[in-house]
C-alpha atoms as a PDB file:
ATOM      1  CA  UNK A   1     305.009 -29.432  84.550  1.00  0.00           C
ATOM      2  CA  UNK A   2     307.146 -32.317  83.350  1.00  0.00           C
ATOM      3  CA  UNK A   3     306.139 -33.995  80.240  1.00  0.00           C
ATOM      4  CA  UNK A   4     304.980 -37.250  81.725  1.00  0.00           C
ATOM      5  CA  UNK A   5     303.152 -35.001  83.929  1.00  0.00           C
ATOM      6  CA  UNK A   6     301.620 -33.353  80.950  1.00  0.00           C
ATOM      7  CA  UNK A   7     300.938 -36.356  79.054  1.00  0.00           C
ATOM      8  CA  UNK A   8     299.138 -38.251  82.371  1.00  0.00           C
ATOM      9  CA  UNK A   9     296.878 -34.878  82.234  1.00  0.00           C
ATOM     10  CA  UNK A  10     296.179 -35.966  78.407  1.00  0.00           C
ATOM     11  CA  UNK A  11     295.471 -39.665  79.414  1.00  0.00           C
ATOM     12  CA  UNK A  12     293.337 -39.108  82.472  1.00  0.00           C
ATOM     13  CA  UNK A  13     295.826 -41.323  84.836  1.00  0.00           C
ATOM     14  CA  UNK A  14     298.367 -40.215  87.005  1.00  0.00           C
ATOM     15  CA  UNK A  15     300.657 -43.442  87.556  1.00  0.00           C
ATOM     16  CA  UNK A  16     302.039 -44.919  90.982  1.00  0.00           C
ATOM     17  CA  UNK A  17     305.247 -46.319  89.022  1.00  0.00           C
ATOM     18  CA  UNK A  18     306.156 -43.698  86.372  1.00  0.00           C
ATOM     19  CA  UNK A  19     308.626 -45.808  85.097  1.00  0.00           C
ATOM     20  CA  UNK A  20     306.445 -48.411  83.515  1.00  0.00           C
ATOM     21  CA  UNK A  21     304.991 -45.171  81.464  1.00  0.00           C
ATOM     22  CA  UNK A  22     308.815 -44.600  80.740  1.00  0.00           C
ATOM     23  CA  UNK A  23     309.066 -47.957  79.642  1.00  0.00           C
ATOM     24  CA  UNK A  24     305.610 -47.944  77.461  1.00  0.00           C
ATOM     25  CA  UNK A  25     307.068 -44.362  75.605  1.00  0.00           C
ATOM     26  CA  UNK A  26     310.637 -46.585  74.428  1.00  0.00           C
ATOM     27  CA  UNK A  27     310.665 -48.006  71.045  1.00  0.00           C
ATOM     28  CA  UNK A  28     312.631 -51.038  70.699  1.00  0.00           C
ATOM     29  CA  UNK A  29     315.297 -48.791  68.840  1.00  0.00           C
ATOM     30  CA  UNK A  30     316.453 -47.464  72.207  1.00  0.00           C
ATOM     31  CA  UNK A  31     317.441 -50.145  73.968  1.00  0.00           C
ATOM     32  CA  UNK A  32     316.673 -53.628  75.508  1.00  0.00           C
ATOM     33  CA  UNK A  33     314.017 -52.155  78.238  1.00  0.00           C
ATOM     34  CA  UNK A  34     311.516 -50.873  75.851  1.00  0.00           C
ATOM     35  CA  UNK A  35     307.833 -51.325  75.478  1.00  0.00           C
ATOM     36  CA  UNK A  36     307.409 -54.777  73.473  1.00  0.00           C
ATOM     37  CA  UNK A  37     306.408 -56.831  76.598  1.00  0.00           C
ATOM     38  CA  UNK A  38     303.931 -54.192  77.587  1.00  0.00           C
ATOM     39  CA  UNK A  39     302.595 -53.595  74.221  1.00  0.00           C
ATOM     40  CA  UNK A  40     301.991 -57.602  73.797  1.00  0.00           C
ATOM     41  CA  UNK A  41     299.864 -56.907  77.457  1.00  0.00           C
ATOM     42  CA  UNK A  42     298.002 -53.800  76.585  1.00  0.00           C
ATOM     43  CA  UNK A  43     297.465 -55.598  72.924  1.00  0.00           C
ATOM     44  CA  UNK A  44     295.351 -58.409  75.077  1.00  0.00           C
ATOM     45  CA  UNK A  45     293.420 -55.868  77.765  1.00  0.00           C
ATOM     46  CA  UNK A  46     292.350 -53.616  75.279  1.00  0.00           C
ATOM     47  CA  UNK A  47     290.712 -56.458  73.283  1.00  0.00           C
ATOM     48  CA  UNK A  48     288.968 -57.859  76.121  1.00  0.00           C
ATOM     49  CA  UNK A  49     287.482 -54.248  77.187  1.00  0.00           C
ATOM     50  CA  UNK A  50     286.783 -53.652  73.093  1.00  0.00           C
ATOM     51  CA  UNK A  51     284.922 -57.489  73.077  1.00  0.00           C
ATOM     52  CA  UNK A  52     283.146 -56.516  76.306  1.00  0.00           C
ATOM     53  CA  UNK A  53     281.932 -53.476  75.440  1.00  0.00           C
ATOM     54  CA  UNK A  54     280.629 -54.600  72.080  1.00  0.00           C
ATOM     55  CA  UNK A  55     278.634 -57.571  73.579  1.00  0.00           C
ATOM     56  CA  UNK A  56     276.807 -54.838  75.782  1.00  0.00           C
ATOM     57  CA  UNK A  57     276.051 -52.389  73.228  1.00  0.00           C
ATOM     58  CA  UNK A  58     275.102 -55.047  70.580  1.00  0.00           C
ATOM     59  CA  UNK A  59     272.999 -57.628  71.646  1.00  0.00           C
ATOM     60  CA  UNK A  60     271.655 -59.158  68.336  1.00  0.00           C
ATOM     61  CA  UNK A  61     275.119 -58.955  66.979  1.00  0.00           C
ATOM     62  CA  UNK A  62     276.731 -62.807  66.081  1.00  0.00           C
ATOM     63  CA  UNK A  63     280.536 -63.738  66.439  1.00  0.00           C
ATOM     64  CA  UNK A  64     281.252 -62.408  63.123  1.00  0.00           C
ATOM     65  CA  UNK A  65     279.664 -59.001  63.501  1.00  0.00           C
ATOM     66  CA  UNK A  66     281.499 -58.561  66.756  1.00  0.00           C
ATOM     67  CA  UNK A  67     284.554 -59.594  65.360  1.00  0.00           C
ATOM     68  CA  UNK A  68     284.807 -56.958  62.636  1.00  0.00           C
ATOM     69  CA  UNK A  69     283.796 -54.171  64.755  1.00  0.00           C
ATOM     70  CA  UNK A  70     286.256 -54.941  67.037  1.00  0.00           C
ATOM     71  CA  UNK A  71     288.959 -55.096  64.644  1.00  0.00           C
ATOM     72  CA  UNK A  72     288.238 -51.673  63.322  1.00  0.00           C
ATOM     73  CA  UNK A  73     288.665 -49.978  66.771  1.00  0.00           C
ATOM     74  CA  UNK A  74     291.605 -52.083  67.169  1.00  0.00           C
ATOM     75  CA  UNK A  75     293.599 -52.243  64.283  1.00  0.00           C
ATOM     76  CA  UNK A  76     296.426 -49.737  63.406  1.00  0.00           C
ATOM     77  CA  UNK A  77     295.234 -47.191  61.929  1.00  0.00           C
ATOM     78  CA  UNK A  78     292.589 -46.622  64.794  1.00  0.00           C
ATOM     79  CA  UNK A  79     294.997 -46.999  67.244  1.00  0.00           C
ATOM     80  CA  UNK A  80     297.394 -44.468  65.531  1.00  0.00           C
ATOM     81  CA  UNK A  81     294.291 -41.698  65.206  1.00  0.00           C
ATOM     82  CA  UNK A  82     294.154 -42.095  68.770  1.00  0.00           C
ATOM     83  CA  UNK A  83     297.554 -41.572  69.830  1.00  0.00           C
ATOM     84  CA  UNK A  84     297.839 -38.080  67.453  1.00  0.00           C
ATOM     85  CA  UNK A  85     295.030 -37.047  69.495  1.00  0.00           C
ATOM     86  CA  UNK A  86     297.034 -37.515  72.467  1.00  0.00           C
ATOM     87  CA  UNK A  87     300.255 -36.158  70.783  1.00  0.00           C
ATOM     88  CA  UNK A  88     301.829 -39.061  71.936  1.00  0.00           C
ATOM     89  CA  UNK A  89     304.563 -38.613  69.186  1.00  0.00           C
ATOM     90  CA  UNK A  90     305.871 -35.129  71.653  1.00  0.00           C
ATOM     91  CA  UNK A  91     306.645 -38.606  74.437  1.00  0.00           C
ATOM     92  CA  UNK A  92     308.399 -41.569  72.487  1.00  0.00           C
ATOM     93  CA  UNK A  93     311.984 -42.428  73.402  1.00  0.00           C
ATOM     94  CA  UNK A  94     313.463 -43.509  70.083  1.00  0.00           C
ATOM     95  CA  UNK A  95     316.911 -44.510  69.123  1.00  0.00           C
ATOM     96  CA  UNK A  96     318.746 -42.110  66.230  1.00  0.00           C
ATOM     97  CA  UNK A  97     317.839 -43.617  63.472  1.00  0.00           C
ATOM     98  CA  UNK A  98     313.934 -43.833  63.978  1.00  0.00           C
ATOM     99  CA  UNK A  99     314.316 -40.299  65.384  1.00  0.00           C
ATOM    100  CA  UNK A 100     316.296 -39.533  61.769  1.00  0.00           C
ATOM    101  CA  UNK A 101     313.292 -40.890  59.911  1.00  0.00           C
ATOM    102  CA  UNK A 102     310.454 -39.486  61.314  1.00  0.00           C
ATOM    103  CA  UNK A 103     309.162 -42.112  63.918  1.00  0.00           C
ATOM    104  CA  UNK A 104     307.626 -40.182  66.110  1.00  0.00           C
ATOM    105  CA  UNK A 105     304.211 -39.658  63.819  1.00  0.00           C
ATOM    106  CA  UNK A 106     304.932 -43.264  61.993  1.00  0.00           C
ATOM    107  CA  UNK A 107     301.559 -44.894  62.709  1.00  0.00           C
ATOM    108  CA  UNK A 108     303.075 -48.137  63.567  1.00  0.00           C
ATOM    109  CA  UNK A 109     305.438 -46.804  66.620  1.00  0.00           C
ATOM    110  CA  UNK A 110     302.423 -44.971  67.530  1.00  0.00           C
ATOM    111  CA  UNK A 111     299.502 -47.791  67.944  1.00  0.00           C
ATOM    112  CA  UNK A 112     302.450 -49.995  69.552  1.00  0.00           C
ATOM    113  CA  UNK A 113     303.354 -47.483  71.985  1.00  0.00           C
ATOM    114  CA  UNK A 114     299.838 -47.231  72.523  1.00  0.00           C
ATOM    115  CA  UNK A 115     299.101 -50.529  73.498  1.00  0.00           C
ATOM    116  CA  UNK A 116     302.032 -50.571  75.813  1.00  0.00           C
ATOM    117  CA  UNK A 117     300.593 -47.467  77.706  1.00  0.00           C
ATOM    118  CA  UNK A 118     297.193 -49.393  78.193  1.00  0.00           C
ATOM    119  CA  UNK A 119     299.378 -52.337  79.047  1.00  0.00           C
ATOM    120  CA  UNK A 120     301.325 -50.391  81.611  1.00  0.00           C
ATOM    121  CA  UNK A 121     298.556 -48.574  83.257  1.00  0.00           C
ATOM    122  CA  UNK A 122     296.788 -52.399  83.374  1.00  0.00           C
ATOM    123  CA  UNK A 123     300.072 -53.262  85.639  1.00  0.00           C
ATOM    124  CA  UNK A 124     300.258 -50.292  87.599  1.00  0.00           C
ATOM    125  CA  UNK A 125     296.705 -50.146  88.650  1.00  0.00           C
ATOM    126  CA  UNK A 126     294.469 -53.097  87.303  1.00  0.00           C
ATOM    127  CA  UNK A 127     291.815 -53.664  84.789  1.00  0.00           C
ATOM    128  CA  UNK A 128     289.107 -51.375  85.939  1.00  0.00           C
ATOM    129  CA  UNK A 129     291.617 -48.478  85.656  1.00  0.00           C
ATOM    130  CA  UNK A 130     293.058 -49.872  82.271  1.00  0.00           C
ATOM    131  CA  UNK A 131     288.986 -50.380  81.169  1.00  0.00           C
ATOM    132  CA  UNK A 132     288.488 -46.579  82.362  1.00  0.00           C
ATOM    133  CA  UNK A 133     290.955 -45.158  80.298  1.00  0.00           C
ATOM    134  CA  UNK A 134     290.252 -47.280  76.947  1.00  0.00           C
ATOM    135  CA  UNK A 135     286.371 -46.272  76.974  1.00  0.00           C
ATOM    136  CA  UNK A 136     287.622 -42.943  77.576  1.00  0.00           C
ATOM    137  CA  UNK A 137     290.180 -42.945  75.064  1.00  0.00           C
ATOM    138  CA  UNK A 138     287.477 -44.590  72.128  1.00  0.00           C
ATOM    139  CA  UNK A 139     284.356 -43.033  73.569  1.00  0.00           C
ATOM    140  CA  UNK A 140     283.722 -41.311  70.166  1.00  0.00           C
ATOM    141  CA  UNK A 141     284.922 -44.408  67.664  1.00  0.00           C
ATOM    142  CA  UNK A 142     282.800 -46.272  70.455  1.00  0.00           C
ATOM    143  CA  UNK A 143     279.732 -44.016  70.017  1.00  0.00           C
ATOM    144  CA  UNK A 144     279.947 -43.791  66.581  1.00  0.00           C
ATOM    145  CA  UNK A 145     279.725 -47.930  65.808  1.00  0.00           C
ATOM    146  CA  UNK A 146     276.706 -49.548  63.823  1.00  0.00           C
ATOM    147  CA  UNK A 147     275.969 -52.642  62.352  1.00  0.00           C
ATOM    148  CA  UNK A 148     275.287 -51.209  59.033  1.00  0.00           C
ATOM    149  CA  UNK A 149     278.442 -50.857  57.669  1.00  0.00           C
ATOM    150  CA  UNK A 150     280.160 -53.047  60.538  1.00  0.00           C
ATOM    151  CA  UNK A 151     282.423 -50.518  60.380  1.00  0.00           C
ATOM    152  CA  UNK A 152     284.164 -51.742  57.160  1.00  0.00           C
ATOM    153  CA  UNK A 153     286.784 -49.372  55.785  1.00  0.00           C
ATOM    154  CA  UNK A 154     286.821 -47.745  52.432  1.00  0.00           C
ATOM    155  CA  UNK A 155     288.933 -49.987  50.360  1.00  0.00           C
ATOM    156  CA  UNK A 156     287.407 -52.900  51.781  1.00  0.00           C
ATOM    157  CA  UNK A 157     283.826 -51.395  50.736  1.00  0.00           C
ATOM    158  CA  UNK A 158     285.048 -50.645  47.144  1.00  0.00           C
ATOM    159  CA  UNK A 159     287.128 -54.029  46.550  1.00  0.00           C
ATOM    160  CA  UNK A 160     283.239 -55.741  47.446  1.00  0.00           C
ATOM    161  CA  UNK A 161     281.815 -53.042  45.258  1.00  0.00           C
ATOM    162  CA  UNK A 162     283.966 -53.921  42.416  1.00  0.00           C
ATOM    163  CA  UNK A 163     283.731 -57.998  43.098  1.00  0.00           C
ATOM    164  CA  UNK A 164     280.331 -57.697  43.235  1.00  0.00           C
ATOM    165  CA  UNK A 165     280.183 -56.304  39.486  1.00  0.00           C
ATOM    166  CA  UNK A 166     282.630 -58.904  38.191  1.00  0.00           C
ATOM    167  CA  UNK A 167     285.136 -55.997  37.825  1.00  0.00           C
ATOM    168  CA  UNK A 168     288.969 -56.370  38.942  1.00  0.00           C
ATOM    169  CA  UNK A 169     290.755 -54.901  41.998  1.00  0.00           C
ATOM    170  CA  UNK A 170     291.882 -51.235  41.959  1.00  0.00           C
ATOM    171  CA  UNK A 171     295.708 -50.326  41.743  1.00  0.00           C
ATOM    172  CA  UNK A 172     296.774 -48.304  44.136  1.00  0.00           C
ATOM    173  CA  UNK A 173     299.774 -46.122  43.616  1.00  0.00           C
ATOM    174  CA  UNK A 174     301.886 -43.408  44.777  1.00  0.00           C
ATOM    175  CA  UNK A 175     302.384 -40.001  42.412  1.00  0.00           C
ATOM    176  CA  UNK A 176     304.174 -37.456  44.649  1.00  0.00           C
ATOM    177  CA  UNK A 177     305.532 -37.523  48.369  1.00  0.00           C
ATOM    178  CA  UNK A 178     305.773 -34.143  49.923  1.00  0.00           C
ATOM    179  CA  UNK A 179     307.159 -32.686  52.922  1.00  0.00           C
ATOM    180  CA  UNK A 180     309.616 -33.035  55.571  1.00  0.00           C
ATOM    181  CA  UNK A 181     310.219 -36.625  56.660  1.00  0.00           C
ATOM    182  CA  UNK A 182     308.519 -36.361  59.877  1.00  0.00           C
ATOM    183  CA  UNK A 183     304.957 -34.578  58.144  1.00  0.00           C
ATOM    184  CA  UNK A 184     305.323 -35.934  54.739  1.00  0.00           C
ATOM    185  CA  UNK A 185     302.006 -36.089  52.823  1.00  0.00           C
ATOM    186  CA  UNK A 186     301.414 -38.804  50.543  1.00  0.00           C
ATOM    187  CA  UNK A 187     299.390 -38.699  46.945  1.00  0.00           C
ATOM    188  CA  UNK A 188     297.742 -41.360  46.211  1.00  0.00           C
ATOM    189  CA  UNK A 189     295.917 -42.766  42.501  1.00  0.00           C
ATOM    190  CA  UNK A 190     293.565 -45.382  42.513  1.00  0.00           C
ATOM    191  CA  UNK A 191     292.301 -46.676  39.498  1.00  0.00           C
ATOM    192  CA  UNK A 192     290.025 -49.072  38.436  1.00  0.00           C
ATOM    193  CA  UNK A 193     290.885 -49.684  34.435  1.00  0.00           C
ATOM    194  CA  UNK A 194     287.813 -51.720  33.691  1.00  0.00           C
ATOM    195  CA  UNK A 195     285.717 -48.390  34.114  1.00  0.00           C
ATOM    196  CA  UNK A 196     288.311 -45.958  33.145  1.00  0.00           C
ATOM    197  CA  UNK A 197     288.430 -44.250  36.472  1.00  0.00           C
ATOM    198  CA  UNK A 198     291.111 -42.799  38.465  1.00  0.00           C
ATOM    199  CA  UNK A 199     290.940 -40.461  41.932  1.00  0.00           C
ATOM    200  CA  UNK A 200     294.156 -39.337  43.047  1.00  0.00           C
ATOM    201  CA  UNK A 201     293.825 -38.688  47.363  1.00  0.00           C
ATOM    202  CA  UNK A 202     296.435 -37.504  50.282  1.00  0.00           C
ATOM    203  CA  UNK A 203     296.969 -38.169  53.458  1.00  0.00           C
ATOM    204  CA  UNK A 204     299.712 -38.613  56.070  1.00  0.00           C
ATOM    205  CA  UNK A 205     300.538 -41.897  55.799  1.00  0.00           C
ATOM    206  CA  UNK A 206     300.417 -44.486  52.434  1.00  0.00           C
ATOM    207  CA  UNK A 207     297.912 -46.192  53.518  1.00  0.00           C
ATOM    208  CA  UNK A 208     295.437 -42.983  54.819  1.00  0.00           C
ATOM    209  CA  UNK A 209     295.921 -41.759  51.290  1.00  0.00           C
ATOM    210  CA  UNK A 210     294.761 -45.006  49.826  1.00  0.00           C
ATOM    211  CA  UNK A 211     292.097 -44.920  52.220  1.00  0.00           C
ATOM    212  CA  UNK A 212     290.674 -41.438  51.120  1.00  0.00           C
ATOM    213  CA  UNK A 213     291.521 -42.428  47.572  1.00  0.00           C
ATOM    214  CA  UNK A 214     288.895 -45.448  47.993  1.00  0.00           C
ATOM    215  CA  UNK A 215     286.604 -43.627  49.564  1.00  0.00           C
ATOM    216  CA  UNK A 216     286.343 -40.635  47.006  1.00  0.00           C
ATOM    217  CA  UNK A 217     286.274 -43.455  44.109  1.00  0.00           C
ATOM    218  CA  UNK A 218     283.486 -45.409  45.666  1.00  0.00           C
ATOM    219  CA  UNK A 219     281.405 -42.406  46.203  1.00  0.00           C
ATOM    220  CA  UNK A 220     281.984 -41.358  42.844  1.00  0.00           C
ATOM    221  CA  UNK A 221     280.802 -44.468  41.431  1.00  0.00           C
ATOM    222  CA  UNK A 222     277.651 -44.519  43.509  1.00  0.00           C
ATOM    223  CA  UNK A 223     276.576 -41.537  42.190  1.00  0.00           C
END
């Protein structure tokens, strides 16, 4: 089995023009036809299925509530969990020097590349197949949704926390890096000086770290 074979058996879709998934899999590092125009595409179809869905699954939700649900299925970092799942990092067609630096798991290549897959199977076989294989894709962040927490991520939660109490923002920084360049793992210290408290976190990215670093802070100050 080739690997766009194997990868169309991880997607669900088996495309009529395999070159557009060729195209969707090139970062812009390696060379002129790469996946930008799709990725601005799949960027707007996946949106519009997102916005759809969450009108019919939340009917007393306003603009606002809608809004920030469907910009935490959409944003980066859920678009990068999605792609590891898929090991879409094993596909991308990167130039040397992104190869060099490890951007096949970089988060950013990943929810770009992404977007251009949902934006080439949209041109390949339409909306209702691109629609099939984003619900498919998000059934579980989908599933998982509420209006409680609107889906609001951790250092968003603890910034509010902290506001709330007339206390200043965290500081987020980074104590140690480890690992090869393409699986590095990322310490992370948060600290809130106004209450003396600091929670140090990993994760694979900067950001995921800072992220579990907010989330093991908040909790601690809850309790």
């Amino acid at each position: 089995m080739t690997s766009v074979a194997r990868l169309e058996r991880r997607l669900g879709f088996q495309f009529h023009d395999r070159g557009l998934l060729k195209q969707a899999l090139t970062h812009r590092s390696a060379g002129q036809h790469n996946n930008e125009r799709l990725e601005f595409v799949g960027d707007a179809v996946l949106g519009m299925i997102v916005a759809d869905q969450l009108y019919q699954r939340f009917a007393q939700a306003n603009e606002g509530q809608m809004s920030r649900l469907r910009a935490s299925l959409v944003k980066r970092e859920a678009l990068a969990e999605v792609a590891h799942g898929l090991s879409l990092g094993d596909y991308l067609i990167l130039g040397e020097g992104e190869q060099r630096s490890g951007g096949h798991q970089r988060d950013s290549i990943l929810a770009d590349a992404l977007e251009a897959i949902i934006g080439a199977v949209y041109r390949d076989q339409g909306f209702e197949a691109a629609r099939a294989l984003v619900l498919r894709l998000w059934r579980k962040q989908l599933d998982g949704l509420t209006l409680d927490q609107e889906q609001k991520d951790p250092k968003t939660r603890l910034q509010e926390w902290l506001q709330a109490r007339g206390h200043a923002l965290p500081v987020y920084e980074i104590t140690r890096v480890e690992g090869k360049q393409h699986q590095q793992v990322f310490h992370v210290a948060c600290r809130v000086a106004a209450l003396g408290r600091t929670l140090v976190a990993q994760g694979g990215s900067r950001r995921k770290a800072e992220q579990a670093a907010a989330a093991a802070l908040l909790d601690e100050l809850r309790e």
